[in-house]
C-alpha atoms as a PDB file:
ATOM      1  CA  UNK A   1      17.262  15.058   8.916  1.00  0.00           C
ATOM      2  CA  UNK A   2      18.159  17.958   7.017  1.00  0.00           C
ATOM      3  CA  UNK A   3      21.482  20.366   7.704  1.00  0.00           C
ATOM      4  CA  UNK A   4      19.236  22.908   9.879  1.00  0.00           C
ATOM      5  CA  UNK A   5      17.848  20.155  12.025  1.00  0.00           C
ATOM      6  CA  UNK A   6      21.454  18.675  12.512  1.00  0.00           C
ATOM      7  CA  UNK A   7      22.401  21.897  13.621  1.00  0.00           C
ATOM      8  CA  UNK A   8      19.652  22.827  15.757  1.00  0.00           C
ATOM      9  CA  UNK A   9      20.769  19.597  17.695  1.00  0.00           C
ATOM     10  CA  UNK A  10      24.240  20.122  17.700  1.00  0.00           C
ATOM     11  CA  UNK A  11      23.877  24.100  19.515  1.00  0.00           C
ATOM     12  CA  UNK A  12      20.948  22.096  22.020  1.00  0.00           C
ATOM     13  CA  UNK A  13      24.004  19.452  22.432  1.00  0.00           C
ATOM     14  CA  UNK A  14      27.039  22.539  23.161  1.00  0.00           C
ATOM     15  CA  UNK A  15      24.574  24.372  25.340  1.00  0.00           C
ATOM     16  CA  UNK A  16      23.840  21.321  28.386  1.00  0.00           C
ATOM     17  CA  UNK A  17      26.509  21.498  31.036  1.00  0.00           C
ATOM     18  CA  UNK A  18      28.157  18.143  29.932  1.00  0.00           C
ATOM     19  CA  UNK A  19      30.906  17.597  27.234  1.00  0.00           C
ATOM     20  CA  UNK A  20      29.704  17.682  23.617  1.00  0.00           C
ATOM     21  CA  UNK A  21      30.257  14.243  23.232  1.00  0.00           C
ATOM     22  CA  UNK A  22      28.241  13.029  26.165  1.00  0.00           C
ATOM     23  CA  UNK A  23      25.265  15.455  25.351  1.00  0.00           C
ATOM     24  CA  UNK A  24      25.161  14.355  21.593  1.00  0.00           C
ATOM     25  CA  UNK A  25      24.989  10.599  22.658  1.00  0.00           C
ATOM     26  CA  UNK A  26      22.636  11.473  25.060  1.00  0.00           C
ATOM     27  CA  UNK A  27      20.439  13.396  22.131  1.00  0.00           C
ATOM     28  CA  UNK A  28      21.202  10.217  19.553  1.00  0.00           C
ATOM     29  CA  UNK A  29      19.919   7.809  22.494  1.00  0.00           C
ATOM     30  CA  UNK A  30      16.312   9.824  22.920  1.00  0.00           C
ATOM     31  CA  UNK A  31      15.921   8.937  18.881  1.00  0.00           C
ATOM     32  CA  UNK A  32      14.381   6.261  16.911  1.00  0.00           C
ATOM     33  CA  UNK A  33      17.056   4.327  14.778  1.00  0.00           C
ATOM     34  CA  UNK A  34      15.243   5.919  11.711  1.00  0.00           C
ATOM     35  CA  UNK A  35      15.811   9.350  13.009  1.00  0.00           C
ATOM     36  CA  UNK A  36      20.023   8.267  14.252  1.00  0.00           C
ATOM     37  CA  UNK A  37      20.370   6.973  10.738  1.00  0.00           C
ATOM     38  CA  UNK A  38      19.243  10.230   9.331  1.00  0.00           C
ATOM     39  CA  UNK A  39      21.418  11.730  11.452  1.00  0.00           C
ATOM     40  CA  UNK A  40      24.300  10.099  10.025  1.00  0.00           C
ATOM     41  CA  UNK A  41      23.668  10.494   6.983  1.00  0.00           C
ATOM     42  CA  UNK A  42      23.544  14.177   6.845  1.00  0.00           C
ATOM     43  CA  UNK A  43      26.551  14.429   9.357  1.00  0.00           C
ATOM     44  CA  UNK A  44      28.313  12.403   5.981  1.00  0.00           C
ATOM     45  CA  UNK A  45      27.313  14.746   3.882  1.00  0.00           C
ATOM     46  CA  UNK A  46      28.495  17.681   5.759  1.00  0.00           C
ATOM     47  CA  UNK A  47      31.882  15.414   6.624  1.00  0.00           C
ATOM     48  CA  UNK A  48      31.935  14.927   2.562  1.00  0.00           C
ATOM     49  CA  UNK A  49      31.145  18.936   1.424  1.00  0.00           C
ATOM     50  CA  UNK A  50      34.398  19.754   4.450  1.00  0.00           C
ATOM     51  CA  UNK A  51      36.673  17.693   2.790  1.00  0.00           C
ATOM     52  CA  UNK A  52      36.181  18.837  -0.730  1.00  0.00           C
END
């Protein structure tokens, strides 16, 4: 997954009527656990670039 997809899912997460939280596990759960580990993995990275 690159940073624009991660995004993209993120604003499709913050715009359903639920709490972020809920909608993103509900997005991670439609996935295929090559496509969640992706996921991670650039969420790390982007965790990683914040906190330097």
């Amino acid at each position: 997954m690159d940073t624009e997809a991660f995004w993209r899912m993120r604003d499709a997460a913050e715009d359903d009527d639920k709490p972020l939280a809920n909608s993103m596990a509900d997005h991670l759960a439609a996935m295929s656990a090559e496509e969640i580990l992706a996921f991670e993995h650039c969420c790390s990275r982007l965790r990683d670039a914040v906190r330097r």
